[in-house]
C-alpha atoms as a PDB file:
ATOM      1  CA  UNK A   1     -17.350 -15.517  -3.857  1.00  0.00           C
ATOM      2  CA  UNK A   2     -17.210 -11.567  -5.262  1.00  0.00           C
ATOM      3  CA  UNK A   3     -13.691 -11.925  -5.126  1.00  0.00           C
ATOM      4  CA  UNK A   4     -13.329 -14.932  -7.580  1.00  0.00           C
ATOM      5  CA  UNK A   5     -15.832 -13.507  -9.529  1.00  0.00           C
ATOM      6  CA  UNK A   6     -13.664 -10.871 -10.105  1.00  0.00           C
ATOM      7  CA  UNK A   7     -10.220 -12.137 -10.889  1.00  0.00           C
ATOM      8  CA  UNK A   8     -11.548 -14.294 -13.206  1.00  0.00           C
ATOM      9  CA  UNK A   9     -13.203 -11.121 -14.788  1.00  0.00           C
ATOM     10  CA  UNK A  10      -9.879  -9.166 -14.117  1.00  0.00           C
ATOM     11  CA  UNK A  11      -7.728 -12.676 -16.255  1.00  0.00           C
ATOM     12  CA  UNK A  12      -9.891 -12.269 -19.236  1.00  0.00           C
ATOM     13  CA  UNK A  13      -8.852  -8.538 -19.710  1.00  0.00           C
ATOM     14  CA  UNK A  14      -5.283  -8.310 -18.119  1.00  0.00           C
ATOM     15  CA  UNK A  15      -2.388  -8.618 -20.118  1.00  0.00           C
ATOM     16  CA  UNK A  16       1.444  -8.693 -19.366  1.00  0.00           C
ATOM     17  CA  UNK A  17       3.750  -5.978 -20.756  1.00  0.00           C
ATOM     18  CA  UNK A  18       3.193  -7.180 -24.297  1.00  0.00           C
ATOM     19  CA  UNK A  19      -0.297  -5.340 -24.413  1.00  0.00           C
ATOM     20  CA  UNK A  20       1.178  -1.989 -23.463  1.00  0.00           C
ATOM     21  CA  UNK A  21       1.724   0.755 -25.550  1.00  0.00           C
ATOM     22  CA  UNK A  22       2.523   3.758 -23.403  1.00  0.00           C
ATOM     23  CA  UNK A  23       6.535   3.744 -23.052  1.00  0.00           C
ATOM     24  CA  UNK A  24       6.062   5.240 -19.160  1.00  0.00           C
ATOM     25  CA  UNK A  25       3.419   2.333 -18.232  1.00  0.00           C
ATOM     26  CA  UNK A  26       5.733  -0.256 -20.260  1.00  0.00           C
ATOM     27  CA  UNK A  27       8.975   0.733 -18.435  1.00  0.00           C
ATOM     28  CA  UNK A  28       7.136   0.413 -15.217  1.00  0.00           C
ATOM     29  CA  UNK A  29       5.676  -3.034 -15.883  1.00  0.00           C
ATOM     30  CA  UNK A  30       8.882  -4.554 -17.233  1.00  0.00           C
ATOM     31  CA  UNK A  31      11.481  -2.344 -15.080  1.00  0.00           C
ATOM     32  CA  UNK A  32       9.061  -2.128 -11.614  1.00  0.00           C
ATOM     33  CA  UNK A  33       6.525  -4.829 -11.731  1.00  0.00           C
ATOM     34  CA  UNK A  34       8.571  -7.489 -13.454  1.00  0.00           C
ATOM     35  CA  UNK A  35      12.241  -7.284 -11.949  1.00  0.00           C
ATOM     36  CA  UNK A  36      13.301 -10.479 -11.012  1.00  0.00           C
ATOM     37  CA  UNK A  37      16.536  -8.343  -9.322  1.00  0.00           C
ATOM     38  CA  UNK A  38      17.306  -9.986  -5.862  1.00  0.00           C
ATOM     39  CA  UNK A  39      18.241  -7.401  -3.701  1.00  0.00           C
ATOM     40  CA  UNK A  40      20.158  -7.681  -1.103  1.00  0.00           C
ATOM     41  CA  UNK A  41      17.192  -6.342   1.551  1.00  0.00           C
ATOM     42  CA  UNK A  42      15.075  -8.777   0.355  1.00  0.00           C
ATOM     43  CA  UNK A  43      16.933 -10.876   3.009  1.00  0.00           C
ATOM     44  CA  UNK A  44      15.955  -8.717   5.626  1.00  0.00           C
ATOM     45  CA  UNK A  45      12.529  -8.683   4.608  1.00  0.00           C
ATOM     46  CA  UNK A  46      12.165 -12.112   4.803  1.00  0.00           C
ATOM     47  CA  UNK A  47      13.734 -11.961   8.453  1.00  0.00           C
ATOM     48  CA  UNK A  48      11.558  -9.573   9.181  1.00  0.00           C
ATOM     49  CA  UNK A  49       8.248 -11.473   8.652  1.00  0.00           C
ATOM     50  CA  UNK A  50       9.981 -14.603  10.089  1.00  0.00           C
ATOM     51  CA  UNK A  51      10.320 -12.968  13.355  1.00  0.00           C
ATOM     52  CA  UNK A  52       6.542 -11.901  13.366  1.00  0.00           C
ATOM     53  CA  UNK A  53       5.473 -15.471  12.303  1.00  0.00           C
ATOM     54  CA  UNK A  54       7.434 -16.803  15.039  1.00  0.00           C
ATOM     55  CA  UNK A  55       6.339 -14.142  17.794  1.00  0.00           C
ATOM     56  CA  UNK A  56       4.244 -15.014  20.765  1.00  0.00           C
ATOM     57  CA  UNK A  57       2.853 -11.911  21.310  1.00  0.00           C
ATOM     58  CA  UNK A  58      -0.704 -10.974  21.452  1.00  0.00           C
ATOM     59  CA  UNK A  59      -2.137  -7.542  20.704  1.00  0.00           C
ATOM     60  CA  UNK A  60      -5.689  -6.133  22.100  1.00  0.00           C
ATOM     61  CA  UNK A  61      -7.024  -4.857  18.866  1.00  0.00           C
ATOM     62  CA  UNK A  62      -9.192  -1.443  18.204  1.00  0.00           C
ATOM     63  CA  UNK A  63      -9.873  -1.402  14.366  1.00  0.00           C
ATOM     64  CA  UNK A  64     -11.263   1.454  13.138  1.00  0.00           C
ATOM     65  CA  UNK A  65     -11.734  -0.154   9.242  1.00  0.00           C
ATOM     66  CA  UNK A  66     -13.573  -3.186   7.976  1.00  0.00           C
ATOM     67  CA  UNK A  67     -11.397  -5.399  10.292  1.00  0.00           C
ATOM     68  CA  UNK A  68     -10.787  -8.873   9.487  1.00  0.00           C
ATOM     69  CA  UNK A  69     -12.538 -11.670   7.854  1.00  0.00           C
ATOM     70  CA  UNK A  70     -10.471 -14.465  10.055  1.00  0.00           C
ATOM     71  CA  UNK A  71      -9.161 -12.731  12.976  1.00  0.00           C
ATOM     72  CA  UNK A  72     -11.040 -12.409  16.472  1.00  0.00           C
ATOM     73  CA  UNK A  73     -11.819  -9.046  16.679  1.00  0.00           C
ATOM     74  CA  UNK A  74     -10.231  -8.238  19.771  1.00  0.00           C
ATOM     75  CA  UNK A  75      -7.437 -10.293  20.448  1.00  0.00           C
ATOM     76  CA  UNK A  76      -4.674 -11.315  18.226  1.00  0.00           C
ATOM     77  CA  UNK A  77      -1.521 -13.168  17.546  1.00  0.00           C
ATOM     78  CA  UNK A  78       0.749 -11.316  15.919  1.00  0.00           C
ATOM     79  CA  UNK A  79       2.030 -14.749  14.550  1.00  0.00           C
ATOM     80  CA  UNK A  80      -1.634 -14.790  12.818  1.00  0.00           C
ATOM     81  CA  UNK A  81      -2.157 -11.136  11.803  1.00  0.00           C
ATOM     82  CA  UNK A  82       0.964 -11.509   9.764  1.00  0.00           C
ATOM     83  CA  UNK A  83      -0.707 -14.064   7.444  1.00  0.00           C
ATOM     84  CA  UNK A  84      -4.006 -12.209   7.422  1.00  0.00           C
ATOM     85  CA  UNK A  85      -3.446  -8.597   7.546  1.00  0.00           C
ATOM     86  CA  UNK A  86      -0.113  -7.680   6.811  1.00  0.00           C
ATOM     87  CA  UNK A  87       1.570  -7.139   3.847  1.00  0.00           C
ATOM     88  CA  UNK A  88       3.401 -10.199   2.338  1.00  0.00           C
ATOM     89  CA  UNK A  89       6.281 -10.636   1.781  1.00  0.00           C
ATOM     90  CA  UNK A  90       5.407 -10.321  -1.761  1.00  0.00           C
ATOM     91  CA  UNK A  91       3.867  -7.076  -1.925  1.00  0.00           C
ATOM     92  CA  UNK A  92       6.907  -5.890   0.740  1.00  0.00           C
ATOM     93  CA  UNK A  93       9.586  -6.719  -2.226  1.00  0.00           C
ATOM     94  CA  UNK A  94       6.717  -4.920  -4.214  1.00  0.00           C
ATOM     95  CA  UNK A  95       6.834  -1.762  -2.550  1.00  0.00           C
ATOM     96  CA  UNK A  96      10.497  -1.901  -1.722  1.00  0.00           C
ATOM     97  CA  UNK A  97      11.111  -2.021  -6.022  1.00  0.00           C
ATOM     98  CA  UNK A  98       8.355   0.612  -6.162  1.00  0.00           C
ATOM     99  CA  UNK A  99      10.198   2.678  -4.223  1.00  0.00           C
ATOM    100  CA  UNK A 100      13.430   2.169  -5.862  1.00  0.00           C
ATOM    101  CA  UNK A 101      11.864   2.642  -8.898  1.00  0.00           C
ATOM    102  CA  UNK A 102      10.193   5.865  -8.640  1.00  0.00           C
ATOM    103  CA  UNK A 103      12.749   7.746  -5.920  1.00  0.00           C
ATOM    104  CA  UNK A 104      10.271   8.545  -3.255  1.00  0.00           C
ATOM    105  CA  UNK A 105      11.470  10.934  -0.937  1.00  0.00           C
ATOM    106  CA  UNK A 106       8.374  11.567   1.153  1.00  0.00           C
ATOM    107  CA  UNK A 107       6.201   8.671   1.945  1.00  0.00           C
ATOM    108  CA  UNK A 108       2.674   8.565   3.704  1.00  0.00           C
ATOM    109  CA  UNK A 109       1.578   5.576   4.676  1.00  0.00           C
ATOM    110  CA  UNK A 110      -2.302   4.672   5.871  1.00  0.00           C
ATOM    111  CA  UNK A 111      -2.356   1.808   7.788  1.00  0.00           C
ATOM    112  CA  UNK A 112       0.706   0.608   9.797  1.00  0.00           C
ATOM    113  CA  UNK A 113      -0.190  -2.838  10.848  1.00  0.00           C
ATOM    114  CA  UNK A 114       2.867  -4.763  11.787  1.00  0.00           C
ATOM    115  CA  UNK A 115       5.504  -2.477   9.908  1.00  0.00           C
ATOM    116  CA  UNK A 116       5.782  -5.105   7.535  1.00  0.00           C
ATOM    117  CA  UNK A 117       5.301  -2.433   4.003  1.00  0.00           C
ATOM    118  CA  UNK A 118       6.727   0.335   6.417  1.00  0.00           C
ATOM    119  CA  UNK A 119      10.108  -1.348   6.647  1.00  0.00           C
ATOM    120  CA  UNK A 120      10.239  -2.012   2.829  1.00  0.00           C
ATOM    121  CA  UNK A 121       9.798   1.489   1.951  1.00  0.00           C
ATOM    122  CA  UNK A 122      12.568   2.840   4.351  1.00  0.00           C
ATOM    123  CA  UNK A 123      14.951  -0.172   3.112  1.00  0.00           C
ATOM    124  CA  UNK A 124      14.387   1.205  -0.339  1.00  0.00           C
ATOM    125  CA  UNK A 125      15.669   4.462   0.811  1.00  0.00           C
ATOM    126  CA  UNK A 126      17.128   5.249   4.442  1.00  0.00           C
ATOM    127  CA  UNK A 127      16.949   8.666   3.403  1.00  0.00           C
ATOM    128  CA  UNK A 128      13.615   9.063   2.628  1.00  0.00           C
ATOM    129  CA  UNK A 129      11.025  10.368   5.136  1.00  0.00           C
ATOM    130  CA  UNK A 130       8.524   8.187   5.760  1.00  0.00           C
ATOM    131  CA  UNK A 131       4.774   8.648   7.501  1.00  0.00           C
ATOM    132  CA  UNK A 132       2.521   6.161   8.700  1.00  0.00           C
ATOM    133  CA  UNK A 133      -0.410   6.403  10.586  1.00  0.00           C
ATOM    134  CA  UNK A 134      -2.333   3.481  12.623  1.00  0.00           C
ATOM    135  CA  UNK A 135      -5.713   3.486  14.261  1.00  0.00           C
ATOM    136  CA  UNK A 136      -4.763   1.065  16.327  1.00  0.00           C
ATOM    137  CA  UNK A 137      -2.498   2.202  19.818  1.00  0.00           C
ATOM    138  CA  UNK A 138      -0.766  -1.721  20.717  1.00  0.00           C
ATOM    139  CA  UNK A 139      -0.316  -2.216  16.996  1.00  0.00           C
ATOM    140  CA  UNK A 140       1.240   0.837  16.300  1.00  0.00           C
ATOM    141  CA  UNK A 141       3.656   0.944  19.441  1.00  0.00           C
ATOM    142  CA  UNK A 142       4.190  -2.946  18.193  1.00  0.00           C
ATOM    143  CA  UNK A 143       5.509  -1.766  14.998  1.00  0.00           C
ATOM    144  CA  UNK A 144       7.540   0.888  16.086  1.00  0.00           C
ATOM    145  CA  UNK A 145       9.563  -1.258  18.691  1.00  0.00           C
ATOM    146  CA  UNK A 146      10.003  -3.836  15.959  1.00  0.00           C
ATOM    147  CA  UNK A 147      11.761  -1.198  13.472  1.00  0.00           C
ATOM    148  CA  UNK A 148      13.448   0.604  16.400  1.00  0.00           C
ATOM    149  CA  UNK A 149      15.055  -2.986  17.066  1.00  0.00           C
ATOM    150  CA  UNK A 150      15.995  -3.051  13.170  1.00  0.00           C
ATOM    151  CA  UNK A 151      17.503   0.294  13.742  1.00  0.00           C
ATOM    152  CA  UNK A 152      14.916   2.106  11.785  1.00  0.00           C
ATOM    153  CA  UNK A 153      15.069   6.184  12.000  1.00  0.00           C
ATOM    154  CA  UNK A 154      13.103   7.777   9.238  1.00  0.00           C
ATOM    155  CA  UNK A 155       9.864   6.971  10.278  1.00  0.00           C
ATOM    156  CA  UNK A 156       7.505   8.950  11.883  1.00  0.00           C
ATOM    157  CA  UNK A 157       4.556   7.260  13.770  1.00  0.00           C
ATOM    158  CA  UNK A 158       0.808   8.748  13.882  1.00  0.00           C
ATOM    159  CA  UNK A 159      -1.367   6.756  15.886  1.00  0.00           C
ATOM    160  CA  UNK A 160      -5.424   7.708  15.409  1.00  0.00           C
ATOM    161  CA  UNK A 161      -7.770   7.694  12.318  1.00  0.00           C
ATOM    162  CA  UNK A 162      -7.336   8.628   9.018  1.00  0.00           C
ATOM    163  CA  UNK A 163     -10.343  11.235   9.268  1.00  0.00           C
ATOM    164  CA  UNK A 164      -8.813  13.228  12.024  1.00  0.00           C
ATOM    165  CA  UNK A 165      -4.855  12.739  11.058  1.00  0.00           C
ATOM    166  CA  UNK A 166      -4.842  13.572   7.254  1.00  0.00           C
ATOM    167  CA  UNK A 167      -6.078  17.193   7.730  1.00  0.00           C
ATOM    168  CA  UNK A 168      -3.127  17.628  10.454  1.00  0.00           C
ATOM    169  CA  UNK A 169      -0.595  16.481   8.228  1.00  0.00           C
ATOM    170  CA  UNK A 170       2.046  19.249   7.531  1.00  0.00           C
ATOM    171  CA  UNK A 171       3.684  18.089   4.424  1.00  0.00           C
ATOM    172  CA  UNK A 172       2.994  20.690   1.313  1.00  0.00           C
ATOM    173  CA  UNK A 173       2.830  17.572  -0.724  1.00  0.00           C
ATOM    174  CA  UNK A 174       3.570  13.474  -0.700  1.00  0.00           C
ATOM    175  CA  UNK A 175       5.797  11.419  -3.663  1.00  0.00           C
ATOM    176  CA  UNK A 176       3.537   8.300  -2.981  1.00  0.00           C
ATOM    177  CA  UNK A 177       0.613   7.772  -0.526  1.00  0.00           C
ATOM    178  CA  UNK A 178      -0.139   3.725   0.273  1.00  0.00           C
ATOM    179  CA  UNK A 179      -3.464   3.116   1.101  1.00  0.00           C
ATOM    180  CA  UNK A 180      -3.880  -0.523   3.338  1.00  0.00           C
ATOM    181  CA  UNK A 181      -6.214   0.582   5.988  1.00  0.00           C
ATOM    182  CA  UNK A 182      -9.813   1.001   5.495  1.00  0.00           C
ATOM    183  CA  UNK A 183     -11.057  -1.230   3.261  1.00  0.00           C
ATOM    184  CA  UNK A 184     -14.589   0.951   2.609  1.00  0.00           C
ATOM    185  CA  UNK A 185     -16.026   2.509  -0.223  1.00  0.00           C
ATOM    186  CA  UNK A 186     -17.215   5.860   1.125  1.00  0.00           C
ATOM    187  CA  UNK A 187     -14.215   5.842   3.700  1.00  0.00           C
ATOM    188  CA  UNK A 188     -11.621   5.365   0.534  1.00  0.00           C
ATOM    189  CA  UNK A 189     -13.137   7.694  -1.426  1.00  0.00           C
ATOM    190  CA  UNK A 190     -12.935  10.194   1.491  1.00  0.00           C
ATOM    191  CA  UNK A 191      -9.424   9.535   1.873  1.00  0.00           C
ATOM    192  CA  UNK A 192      -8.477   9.995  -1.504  1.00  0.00           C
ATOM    193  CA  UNK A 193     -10.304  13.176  -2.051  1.00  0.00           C
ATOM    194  CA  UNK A 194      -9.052  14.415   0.950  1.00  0.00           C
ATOM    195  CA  UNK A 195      -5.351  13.601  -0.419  1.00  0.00           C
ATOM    196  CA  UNK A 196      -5.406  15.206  -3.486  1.00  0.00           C
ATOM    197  CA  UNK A 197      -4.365  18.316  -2.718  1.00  0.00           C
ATOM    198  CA  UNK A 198      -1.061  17.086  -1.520  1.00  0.00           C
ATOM    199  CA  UNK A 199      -0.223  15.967  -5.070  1.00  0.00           C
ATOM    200  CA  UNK A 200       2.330  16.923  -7.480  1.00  0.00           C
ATOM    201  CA  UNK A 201       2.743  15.512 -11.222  1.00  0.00           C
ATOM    202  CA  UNK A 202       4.621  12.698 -10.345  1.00  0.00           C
ATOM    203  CA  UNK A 203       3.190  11.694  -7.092  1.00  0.00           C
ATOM    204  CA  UNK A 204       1.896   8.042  -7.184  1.00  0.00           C
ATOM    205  CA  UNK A 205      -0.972   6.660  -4.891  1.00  0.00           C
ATOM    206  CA  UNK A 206      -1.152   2.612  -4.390  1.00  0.00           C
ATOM    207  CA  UNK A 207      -4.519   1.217  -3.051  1.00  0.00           C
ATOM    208  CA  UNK A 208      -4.544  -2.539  -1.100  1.00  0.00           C
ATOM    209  CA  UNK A 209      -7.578  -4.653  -1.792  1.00  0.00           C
ATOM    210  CA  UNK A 210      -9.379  -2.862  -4.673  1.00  0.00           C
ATOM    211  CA  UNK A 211     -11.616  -6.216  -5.465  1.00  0.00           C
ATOM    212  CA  UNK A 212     -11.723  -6.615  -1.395  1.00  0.00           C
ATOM    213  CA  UNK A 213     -15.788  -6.325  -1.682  1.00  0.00           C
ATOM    214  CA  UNK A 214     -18.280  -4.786  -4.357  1.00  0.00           C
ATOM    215  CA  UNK A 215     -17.753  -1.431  -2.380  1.00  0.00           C
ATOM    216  CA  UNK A 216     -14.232  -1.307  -2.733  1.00  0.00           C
ATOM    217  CA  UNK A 217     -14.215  -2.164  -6.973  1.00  0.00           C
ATOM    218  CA  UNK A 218     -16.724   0.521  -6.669  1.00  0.00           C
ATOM    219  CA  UNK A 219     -14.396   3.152  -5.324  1.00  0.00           C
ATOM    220  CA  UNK A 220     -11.552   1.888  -7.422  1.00  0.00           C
ATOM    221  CA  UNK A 221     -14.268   2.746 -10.470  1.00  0.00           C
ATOM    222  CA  UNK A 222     -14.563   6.417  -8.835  1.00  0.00           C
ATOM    223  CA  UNK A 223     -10.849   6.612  -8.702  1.00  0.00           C
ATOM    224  CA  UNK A 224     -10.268   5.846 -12.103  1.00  0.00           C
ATOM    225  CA  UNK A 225     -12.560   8.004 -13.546  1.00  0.00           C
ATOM    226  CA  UNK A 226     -11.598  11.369 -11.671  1.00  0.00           C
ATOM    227  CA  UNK A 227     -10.387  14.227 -13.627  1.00  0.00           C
ATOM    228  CA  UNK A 228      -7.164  14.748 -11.973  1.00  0.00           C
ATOM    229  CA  UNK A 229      -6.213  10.738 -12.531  1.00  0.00           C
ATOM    230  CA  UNK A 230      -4.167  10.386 -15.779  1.00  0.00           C
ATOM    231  CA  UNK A 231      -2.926   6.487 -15.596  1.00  0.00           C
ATOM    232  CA  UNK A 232      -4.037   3.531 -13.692  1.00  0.00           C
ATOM    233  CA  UNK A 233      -2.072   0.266 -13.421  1.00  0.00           C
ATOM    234  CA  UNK A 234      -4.635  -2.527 -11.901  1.00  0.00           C
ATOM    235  CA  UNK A 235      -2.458  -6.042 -10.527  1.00  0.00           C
ATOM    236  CA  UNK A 236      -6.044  -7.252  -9.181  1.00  0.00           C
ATOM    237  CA  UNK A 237      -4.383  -7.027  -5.485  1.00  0.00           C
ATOM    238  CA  UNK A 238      -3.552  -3.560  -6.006  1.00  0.00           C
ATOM    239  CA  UNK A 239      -4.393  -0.113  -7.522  1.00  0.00           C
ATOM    240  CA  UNK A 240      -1.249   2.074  -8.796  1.00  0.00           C
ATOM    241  CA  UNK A 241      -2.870   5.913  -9.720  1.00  0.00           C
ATOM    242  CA  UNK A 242      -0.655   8.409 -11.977  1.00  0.00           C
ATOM    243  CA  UNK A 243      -1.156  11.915 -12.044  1.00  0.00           C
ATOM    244  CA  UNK A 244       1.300  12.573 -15.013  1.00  0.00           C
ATOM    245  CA  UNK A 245      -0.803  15.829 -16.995  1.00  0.00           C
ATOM    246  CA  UNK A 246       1.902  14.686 -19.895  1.00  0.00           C
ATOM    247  CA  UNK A 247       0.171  11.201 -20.244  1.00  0.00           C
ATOM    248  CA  UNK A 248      -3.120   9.853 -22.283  1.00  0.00           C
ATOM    249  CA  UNK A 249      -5.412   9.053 -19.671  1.00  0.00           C
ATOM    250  CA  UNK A 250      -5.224   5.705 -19.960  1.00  0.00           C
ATOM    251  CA  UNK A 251      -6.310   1.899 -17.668  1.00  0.00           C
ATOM    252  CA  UNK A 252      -4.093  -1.147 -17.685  1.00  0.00           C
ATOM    253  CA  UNK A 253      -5.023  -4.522 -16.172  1.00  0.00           C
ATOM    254  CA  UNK A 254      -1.664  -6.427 -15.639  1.00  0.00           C
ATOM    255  CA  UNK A 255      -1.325  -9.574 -14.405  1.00  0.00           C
ATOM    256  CA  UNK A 256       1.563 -10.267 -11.468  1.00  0.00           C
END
């Protein structure tokens, strides 16, 4: 019901590229957001989640977030967690143009899950080197096997939580941090706080879920609002945070 409640609030204020006025935000809606390009790994994408909604294996689960609202707790199909808590294929081509877009060349990632995002972002750029860090052991070492059998090397795999792995991170600084893992106020908050000193101008953070629950709108609020945050882009579903010292600061709604 909060979640209704909110995109209906988010429709009456979001606009498309039309409402824009800031040439950076407008080149990102219309050249990022909106491209209609079909790349060529969109195929393998889409092979990619076909093989997980056709798999028949089943994962014991340790979730160190809010877990799910469908799934049994401990044991899943991966043909169901795919549907429930994995990126689609949507947000996939999402991150993949992202990624494109905005040249990253060193990715973190918080929150693994099937590989589904992870393999989009090392698509985009084979060169890149990516991050991505999983609470959960079987889901992790699922992942992994499925990308080594895609022939994916520029990921590195973490498995434990956030709280602990962040601070042992050796990377000076990130291009873009994606945030799908613990859908919690205080927890995101922590996260992001706990981030920021791993940022450079044009380093871009992406948050799943912002209108997941009252907590999580509430941390996208705190977010927004924090002195080293320049530009936010909100598509309901997710968060997009600029750094840019150059721009206004500045909050777009946009509707996908």
């Amino acid at each position: 019901m909060y979640q209704i409640k909110a995109y209906i609030k988010f429709l009456s204020k979001a606009s498309n590229q039309h409402g824009v006025h800031s040439p950076f935000v407008y080149n990102f809606v219309t050249k990022c957001l909106y491209n209609k390009t079909k790349f060529e790994d969109y195929k393998k994408l889409a092979q990619y989640k076909t093989e997980l909604l056709n798999s028949n294996v089943t994962l014991q689960i340790k979730d160190l977030g809010e877990g799910s609202r469908t799934l049994d707790a401990n044991q899943r199909k991966v043909s169901k967690m795919v549907k429930t808590s994995s990126s689609s294929k949507k947000d996939a081509k999402l991150l993949y143009r992202l990624s494109k877009y905005l040249n990253f060349k060193n990715i973190l990632e918080l929150g693994t899950s099937l590989g589904m995002g992870t393999y989009a972002l090392s698509l985009a750029d084979s060169k890149a080197k990516i991050i991505t860090i999983e609470g959960c052991l079987n889901t992790s070492a699922f992942a992994q096997s499925q990308l080594h059998h895609h022939r994916i090397k520029n990921v590195e795999f973490i498995t434990g939580s956030f709280t602990n792995e962040i601070p042992n991170l050796k990377n000076n600084n990130f291009d873009f941090v994606f945030f799908d893992g613990h859908h919690n106020k205080t927890a995101t908050i922590q996260y992001f706080k706990a981030l920021l000193p791993k940022v450079h101008n044009d380093t871009v953070f992406v948050f799943d879920d912002i209108y997941w629950s009252k907590g999580m709108t509430e941390a996208w609020e705190y977010i927004k609002n924090h002195k080293s945050v320049t530009v936010t882009v909100d598509t309901f579903h997710l968060g997009f945070v600029f750094f840019r010292r150059e721009q206004v600061k500045e909050h777009f709604k946009i509707r996908m």
